[in-house]
PDB file of N, CA and C in Angstrom:
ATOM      1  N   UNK A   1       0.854  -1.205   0.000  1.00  0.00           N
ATOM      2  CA  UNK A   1       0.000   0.000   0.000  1.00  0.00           C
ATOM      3  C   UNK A   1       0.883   1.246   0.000  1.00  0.00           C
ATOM      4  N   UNK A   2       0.345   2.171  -0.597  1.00  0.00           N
ATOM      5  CA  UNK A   2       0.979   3.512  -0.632  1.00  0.00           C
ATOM      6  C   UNK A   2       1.289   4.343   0.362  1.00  0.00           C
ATOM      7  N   UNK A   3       1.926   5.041   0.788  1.00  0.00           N
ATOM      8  CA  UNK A   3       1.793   6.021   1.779  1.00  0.00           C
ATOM      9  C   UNK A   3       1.340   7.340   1.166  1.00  0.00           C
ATOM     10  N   UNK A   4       0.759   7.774   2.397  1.00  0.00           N
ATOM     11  CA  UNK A   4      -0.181   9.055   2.097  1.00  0.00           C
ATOM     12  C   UNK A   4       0.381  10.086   2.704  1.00  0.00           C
ATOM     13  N   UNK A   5       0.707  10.979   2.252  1.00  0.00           N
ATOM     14  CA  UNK A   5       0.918  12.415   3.024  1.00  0.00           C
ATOM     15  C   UNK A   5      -0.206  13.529   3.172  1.00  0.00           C
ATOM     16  N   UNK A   6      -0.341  13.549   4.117  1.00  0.00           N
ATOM     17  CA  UNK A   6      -1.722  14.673   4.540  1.00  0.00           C
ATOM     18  C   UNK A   6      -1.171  16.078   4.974  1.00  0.00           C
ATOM     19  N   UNK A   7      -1.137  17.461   4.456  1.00  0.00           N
ATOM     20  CA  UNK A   7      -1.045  18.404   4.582  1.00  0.00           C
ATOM     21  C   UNK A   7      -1.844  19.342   4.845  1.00  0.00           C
ATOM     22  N   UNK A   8      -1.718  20.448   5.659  1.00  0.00           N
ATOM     23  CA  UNK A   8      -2.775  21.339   6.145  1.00  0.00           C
ATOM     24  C   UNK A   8      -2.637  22.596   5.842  1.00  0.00           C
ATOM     25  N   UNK A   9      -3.690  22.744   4.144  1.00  0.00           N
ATOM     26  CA  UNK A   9      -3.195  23.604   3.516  1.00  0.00           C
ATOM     27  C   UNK A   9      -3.678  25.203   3.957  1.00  0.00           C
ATOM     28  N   UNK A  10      -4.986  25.318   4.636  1.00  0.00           N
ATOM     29  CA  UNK A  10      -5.808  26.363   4.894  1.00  0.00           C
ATOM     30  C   UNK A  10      -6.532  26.449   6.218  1.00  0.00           C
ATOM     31  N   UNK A  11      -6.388  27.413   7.048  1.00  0.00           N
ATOM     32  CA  UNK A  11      -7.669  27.347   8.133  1.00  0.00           C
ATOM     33  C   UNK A  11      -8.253  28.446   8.009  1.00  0.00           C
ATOM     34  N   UNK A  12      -9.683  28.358   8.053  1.00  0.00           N
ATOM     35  CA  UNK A  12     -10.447  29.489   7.459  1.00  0.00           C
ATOM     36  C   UNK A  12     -11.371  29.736   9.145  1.00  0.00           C
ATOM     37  N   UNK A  13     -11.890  31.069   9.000  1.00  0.00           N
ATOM     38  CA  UNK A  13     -12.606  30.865  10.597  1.00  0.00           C
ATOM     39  C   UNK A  13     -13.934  31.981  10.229  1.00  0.00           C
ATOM     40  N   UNK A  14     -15.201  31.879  10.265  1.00  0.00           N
ATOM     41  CA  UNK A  14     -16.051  33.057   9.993  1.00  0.00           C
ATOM     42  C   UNK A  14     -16.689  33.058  11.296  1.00  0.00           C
ATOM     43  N   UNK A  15     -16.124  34.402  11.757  1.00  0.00           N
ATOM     44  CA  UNK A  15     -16.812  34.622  12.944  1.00  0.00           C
ATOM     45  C   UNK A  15     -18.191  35.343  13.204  1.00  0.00           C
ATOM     46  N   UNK A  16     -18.520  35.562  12.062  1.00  0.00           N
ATOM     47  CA  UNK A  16     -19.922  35.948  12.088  1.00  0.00           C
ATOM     48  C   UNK A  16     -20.624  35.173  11.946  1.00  0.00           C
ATOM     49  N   UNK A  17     -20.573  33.987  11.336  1.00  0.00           N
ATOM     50  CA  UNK A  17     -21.245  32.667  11.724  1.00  0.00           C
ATOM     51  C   UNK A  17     -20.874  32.217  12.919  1.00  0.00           C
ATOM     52  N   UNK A  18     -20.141  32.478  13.942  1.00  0.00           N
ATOM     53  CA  UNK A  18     -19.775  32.000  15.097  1.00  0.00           C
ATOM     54  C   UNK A  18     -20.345  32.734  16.146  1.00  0.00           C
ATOM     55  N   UNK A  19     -20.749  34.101  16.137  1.00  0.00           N
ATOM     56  CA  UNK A  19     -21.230  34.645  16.680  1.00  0.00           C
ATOM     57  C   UNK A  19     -23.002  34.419  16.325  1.00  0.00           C
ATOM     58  N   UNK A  20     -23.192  34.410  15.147  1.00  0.00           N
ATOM     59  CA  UNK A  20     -24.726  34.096  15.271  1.00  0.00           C
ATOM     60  C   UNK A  20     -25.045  33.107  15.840  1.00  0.00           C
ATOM     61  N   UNK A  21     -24.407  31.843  15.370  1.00  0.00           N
ATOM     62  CA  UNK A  21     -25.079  30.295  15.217  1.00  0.00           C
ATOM     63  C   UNK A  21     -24.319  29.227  16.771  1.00  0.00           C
ATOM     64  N   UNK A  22     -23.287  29.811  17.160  1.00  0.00           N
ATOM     65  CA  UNK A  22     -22.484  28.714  17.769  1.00  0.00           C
ATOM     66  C   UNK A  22     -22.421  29.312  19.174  1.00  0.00           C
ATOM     67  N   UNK A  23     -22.346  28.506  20.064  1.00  0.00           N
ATOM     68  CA  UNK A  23     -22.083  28.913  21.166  1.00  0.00           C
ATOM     69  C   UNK A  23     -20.969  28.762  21.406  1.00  0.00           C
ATOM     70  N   UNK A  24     -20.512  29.280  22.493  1.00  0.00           N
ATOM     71  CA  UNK A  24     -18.846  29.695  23.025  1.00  0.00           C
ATOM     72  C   UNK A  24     -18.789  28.132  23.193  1.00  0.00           C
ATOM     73  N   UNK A  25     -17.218  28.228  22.921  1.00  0.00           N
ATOM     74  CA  UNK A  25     -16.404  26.547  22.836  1.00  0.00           C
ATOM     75  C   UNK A  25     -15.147  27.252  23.304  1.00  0.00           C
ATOM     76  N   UNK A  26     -14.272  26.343  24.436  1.00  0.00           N
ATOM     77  CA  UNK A  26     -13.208  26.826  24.647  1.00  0.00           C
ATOM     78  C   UNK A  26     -11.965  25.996  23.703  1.00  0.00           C
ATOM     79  N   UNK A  27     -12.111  25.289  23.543  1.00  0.00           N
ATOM     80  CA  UNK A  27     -10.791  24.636  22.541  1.00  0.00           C
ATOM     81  C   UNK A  27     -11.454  24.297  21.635  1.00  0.00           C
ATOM     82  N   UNK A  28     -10.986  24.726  20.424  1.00  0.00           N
ATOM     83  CA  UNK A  28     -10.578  24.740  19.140  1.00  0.00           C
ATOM     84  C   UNK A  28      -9.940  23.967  18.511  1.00  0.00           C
ATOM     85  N   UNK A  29      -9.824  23.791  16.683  1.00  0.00           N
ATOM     86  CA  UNK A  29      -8.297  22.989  16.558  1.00  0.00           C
ATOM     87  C   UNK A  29      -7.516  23.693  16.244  1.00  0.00           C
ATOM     88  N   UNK A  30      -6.296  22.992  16.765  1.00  0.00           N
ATOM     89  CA  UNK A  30      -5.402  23.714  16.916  1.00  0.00           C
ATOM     90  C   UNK A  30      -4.219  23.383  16.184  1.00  0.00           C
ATOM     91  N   UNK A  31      -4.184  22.813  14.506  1.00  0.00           N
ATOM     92  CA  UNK A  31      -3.839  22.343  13.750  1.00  0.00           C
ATOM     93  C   UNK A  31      -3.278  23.761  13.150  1.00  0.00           C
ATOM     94  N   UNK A  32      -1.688  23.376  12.298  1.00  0.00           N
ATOM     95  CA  UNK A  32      -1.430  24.629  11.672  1.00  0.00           C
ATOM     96  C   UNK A  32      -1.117  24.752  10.441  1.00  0.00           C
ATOM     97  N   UNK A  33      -1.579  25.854  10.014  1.00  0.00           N
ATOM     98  CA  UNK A  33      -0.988  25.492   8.179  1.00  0.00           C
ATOM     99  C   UNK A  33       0.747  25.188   8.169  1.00  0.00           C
ATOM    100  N   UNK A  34       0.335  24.078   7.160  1.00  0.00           N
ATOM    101  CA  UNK A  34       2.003  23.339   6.577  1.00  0.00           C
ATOM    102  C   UNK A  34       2.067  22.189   7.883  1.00  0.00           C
ATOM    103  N   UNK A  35       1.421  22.262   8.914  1.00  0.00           N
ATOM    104  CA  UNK A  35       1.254  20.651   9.925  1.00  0.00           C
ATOM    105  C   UNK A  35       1.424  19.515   9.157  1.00  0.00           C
ATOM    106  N   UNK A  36       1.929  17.880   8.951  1.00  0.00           N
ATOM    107  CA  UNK A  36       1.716  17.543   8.153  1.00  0.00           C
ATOM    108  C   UNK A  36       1.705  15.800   8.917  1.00  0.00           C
ATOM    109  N   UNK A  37       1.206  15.057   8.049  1.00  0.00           N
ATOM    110  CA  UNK A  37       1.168  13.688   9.449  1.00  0.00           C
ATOM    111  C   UNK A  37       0.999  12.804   7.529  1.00  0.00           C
ATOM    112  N   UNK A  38       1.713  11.361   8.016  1.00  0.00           N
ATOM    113  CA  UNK A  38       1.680  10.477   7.144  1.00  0.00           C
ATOM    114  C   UNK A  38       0.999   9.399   7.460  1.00  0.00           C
ATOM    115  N   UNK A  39      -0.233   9.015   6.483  1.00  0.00           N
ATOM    116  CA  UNK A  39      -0.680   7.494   7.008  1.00  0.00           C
ATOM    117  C   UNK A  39      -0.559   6.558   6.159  1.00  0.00           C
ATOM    118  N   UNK A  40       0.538   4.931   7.056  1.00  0.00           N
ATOM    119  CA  UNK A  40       0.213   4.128   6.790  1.00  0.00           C
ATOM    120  C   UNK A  40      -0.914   3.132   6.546  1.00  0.00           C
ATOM    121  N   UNK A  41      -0.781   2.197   5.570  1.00  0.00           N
ATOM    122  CA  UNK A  41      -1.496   1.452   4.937  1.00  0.00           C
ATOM    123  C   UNK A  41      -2.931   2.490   5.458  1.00  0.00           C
ATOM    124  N   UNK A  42      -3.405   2.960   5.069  1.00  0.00           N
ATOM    125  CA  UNK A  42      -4.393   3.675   4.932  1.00  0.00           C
ATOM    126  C   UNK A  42      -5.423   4.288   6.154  1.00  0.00           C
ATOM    127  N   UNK A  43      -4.526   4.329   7.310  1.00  0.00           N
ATOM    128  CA  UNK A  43      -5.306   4.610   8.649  1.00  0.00           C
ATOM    129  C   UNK A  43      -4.584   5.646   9.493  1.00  0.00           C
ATOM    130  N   UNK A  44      -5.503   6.224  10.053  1.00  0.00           N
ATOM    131  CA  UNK A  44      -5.560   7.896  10.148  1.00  0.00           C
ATOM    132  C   UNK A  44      -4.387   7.600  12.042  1.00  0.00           C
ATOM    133  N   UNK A  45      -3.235   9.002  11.400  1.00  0.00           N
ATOM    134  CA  UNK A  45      -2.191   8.907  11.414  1.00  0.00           C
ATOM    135  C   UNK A  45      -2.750   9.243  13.057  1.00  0.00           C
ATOM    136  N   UNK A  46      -1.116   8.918  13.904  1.00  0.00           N
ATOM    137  CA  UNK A  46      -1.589   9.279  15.489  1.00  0.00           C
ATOM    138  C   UNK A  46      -1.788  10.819  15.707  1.00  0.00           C
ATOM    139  N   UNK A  47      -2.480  11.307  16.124  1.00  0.00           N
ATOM    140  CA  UNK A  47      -2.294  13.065  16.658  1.00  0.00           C
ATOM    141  C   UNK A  47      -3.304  13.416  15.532  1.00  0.00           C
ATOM    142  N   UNK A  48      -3.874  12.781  14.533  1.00  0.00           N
ATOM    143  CA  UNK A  48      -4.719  13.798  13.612  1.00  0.00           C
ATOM    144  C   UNK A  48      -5.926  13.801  14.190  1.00  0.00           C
ATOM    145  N   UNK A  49      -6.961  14.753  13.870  1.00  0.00           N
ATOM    146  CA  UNK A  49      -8.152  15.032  14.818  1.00  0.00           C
ATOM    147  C   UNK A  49      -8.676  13.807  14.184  1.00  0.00           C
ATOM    148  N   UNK A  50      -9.786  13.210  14.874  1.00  0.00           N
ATOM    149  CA  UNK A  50     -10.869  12.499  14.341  1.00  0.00           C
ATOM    150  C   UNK A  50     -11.934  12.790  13.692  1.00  0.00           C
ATOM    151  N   UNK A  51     -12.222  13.948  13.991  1.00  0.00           N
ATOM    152  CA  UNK A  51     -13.459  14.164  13.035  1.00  0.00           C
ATOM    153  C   UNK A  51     -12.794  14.685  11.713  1.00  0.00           C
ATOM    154  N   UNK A  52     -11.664  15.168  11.535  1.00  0.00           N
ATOM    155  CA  UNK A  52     -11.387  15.418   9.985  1.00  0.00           C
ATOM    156  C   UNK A  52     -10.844  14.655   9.530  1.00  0.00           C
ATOM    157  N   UNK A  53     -10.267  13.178  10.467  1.00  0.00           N
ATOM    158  CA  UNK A  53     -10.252  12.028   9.507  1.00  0.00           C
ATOM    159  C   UNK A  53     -11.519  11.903   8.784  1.00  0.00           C
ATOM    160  N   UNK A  54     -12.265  11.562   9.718  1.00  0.00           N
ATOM    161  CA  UNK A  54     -13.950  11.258   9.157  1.00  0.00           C
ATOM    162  C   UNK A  54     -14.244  11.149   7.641  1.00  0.00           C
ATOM    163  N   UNK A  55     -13.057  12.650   7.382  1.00  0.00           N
ATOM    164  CA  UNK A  55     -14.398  13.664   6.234  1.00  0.00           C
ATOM    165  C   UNK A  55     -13.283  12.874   5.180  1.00  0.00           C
ATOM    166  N   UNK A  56     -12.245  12.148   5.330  1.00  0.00           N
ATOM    167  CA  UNK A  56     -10.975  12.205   4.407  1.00  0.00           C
ATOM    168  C   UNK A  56     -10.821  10.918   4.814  1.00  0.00           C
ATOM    169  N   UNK A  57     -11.192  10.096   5.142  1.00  0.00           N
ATOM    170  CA  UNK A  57     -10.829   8.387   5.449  1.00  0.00           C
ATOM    171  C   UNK A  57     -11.027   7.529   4.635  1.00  0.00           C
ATOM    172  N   UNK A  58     -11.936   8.298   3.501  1.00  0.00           N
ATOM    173  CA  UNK A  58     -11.802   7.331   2.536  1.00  0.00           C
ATOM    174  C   UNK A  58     -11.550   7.523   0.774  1.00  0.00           C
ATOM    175  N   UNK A  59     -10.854   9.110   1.655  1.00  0.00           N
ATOM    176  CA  UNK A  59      -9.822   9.323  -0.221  1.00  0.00           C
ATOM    177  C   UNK A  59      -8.494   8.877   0.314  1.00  0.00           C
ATOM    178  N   UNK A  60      -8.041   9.140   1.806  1.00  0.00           N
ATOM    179  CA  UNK A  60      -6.907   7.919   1.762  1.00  0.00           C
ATOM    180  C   UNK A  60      -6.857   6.612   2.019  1.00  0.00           C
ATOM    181  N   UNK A  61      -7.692   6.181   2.094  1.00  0.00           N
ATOM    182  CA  UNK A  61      -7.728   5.060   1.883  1.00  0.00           C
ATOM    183  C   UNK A  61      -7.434   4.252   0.318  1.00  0.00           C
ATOM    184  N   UNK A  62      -8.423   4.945  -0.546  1.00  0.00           N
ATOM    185  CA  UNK A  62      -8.093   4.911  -2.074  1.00  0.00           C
ATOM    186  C   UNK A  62      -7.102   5.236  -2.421  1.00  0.00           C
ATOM    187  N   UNK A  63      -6.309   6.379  -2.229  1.00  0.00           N
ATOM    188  CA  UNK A  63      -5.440   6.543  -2.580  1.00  0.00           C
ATOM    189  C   UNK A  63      -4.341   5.574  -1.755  1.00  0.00           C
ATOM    190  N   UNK A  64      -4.040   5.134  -1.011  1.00  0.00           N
ATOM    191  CA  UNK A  64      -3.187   4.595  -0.879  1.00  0.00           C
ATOM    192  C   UNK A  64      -3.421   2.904  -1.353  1.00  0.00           C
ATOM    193  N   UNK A  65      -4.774   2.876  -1.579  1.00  0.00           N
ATOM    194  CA  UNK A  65      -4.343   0.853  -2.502  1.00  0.00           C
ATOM    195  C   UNK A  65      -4.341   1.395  -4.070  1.00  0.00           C
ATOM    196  N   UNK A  66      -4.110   2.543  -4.429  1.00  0.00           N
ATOM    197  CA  UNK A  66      -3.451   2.864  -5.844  1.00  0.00           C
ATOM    198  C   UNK A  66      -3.832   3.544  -6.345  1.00  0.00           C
ATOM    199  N   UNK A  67      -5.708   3.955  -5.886  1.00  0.00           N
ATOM    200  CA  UNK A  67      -6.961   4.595  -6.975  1.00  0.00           C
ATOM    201  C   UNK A  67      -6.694   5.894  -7.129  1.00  0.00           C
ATOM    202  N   UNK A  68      -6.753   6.645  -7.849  1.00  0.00           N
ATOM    203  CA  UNK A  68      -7.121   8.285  -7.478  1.00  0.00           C
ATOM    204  C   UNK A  68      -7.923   8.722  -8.539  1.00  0.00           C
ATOM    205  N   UNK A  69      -7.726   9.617  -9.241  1.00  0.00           N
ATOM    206  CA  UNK A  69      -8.244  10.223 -10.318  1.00  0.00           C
ATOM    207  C   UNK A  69      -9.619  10.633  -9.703  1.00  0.00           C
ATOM    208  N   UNK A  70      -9.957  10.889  -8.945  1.00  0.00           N
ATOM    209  CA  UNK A  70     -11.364  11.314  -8.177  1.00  0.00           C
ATOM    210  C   UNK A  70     -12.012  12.087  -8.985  1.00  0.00           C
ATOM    211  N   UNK A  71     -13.625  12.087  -9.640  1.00  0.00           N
ATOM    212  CA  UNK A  71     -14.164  13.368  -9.806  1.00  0.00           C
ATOM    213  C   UNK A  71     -13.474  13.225 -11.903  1.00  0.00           C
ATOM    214  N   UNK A  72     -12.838  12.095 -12.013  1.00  0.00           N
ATOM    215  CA  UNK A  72     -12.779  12.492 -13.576  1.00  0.00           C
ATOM    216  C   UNK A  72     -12.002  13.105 -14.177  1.00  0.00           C
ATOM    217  N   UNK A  73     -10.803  13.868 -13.204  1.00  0.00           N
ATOM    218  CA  UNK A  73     -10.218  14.585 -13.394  1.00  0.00           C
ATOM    219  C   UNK A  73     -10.047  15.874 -12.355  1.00  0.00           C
ATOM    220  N   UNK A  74     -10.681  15.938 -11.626  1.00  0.00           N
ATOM    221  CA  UNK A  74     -10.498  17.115 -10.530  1.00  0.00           C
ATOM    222  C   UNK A  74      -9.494  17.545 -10.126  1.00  0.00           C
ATOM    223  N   UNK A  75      -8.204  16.492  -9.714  1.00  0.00           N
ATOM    224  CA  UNK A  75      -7.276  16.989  -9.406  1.00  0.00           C
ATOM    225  C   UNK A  75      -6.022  17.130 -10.156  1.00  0.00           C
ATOM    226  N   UNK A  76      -5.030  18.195 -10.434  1.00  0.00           N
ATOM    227  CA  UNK A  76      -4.171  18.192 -11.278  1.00  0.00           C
ATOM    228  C   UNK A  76      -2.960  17.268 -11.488  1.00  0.00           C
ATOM    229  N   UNK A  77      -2.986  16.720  -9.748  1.00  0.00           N
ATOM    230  CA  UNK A  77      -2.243  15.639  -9.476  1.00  0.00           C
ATOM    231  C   UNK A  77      -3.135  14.156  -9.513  1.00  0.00           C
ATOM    232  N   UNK A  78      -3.337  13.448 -10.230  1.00  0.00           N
ATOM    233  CA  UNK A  78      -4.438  12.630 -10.126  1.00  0.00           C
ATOM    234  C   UNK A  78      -4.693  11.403  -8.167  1.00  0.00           C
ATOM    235  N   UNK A  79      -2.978  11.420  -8.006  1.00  0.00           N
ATOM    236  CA  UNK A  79      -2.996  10.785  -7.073  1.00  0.00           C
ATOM    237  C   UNK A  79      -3.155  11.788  -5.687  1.00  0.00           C
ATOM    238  N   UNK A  80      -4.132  12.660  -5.660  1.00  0.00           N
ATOM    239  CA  UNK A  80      -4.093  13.606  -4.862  1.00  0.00           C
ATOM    240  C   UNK A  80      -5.379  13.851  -4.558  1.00  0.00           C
ATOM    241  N   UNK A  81      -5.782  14.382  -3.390  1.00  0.00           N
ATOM    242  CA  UNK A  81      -7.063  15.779  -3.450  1.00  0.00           C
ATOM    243  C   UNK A  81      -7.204  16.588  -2.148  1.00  0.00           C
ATOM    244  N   UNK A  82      -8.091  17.393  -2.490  1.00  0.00           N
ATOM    245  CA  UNK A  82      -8.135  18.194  -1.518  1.00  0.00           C
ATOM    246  C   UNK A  82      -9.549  18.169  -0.701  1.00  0.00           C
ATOM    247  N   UNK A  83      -9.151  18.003   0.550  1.00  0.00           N
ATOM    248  CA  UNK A  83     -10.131  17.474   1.751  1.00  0.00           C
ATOM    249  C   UNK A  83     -10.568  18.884   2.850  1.00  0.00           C
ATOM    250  N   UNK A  84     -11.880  18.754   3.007  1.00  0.00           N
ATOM    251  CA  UNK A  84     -11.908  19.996   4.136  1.00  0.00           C
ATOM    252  C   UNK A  84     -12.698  19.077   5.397  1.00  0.00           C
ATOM    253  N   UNK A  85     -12.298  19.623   6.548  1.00  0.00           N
ATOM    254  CA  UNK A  85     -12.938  19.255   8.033  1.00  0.00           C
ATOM    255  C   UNK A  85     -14.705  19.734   7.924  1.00  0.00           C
ATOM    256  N   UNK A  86     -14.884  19.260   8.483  1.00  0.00           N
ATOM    257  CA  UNK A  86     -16.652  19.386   8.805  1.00  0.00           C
ATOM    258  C   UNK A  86     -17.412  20.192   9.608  1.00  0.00           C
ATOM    259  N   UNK A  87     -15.749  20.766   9.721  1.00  0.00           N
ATOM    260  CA  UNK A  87     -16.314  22.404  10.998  1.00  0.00           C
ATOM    261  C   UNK A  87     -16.723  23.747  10.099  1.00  0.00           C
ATOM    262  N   UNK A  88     -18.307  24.019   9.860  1.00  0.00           N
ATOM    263  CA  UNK A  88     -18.396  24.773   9.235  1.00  0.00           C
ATOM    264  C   UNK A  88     -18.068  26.343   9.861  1.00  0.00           C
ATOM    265  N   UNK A  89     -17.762  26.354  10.739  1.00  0.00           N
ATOM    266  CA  UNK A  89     -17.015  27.583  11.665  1.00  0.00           C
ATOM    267  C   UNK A  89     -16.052  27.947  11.124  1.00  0.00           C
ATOM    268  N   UNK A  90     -14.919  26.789  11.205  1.00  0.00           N
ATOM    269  CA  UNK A  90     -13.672  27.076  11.294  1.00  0.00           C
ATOM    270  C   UNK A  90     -12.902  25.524  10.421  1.00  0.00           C
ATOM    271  N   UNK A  91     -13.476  25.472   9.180  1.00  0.00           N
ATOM    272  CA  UNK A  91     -13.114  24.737   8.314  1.00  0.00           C
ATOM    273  C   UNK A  91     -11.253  24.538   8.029  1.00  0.00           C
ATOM    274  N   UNK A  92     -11.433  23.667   8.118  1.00  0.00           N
ATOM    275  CA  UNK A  92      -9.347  23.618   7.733  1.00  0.00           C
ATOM    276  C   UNK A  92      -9.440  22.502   6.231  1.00  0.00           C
ATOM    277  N   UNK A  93      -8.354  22.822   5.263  1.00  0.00           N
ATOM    278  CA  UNK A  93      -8.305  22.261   4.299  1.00  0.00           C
ATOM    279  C   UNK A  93      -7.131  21.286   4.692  1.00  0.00           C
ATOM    280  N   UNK A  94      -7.028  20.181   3.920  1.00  0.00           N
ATOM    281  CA  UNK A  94      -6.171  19.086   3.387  1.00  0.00           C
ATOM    282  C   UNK A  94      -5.585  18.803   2.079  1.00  0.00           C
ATOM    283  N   UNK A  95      -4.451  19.194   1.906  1.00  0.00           N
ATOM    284  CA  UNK A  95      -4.278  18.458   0.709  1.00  0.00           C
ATOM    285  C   UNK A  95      -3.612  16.676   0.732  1.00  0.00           C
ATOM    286  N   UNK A  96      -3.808  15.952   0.726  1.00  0.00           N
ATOM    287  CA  UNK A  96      -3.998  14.870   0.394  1.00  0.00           C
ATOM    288  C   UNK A  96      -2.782  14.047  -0.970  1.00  0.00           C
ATOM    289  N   UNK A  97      -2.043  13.443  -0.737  1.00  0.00           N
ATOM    290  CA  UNK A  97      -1.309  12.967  -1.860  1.00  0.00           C
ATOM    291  C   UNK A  97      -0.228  11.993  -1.502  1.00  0.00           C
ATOM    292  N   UNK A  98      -0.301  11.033  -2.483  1.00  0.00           N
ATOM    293  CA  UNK A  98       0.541   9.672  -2.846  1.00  0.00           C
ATOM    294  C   UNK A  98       2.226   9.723  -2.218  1.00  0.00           C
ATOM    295  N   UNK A  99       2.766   9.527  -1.050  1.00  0.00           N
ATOM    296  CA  UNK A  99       4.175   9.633  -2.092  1.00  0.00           C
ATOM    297  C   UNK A  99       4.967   8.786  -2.311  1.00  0.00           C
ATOM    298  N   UNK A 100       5.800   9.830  -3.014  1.00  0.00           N
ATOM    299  CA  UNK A 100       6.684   8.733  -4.075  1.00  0.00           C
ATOM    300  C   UNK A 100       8.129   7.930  -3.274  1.00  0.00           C
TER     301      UNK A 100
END
């Protein structure tokens, strides 16, 4: 199986949706852009959050028994993509990819 490199390309935060919709939370993630964690044979690496495995557990998974090309073409790297967390607050991106 392939190894996967998971990168943390973006954290985005709208606090005006946080202020309307969410109530106060004291910890956050606390993940940083360029953070980066590798998973073997296809299972979510130690220290990565769980819920943004969740959202991404099963493009690495594919990608690491060989598949990619997701979407037909979506990504420029075929053995790649780009994954976001499920926190619509404070969304963080993934980029996602094979390596060599």
């Amino acid at each position: 199986m392939n190894k996967v490199q998971i990168t943390v390309i973006r954290k985005a935060s709208y606090p005006d949706l946080m202020a309307r919709y969410e109530n106060p939370i004291e910890h956050t993630c606390d993940v940083v852009e360029g953070q980066q964690w590798i998973s073997v044979d296809g299972k979510c690496p130690e220290g990565m959050c769980h819920e943004a495995w969740k959202s991404m557990r099963e493009f690495v998974e594919a990608l690491a028994r060989g598949e990619g090309n997701f979407f037909d073409g979506w990504m420029k790297n075929p053995m790649s993509a780009m994954i976001s967390c499920n926190d619509g607050f404070r969304p963080v991106s993934f980029y996602l990819e094979v390596m060599e």
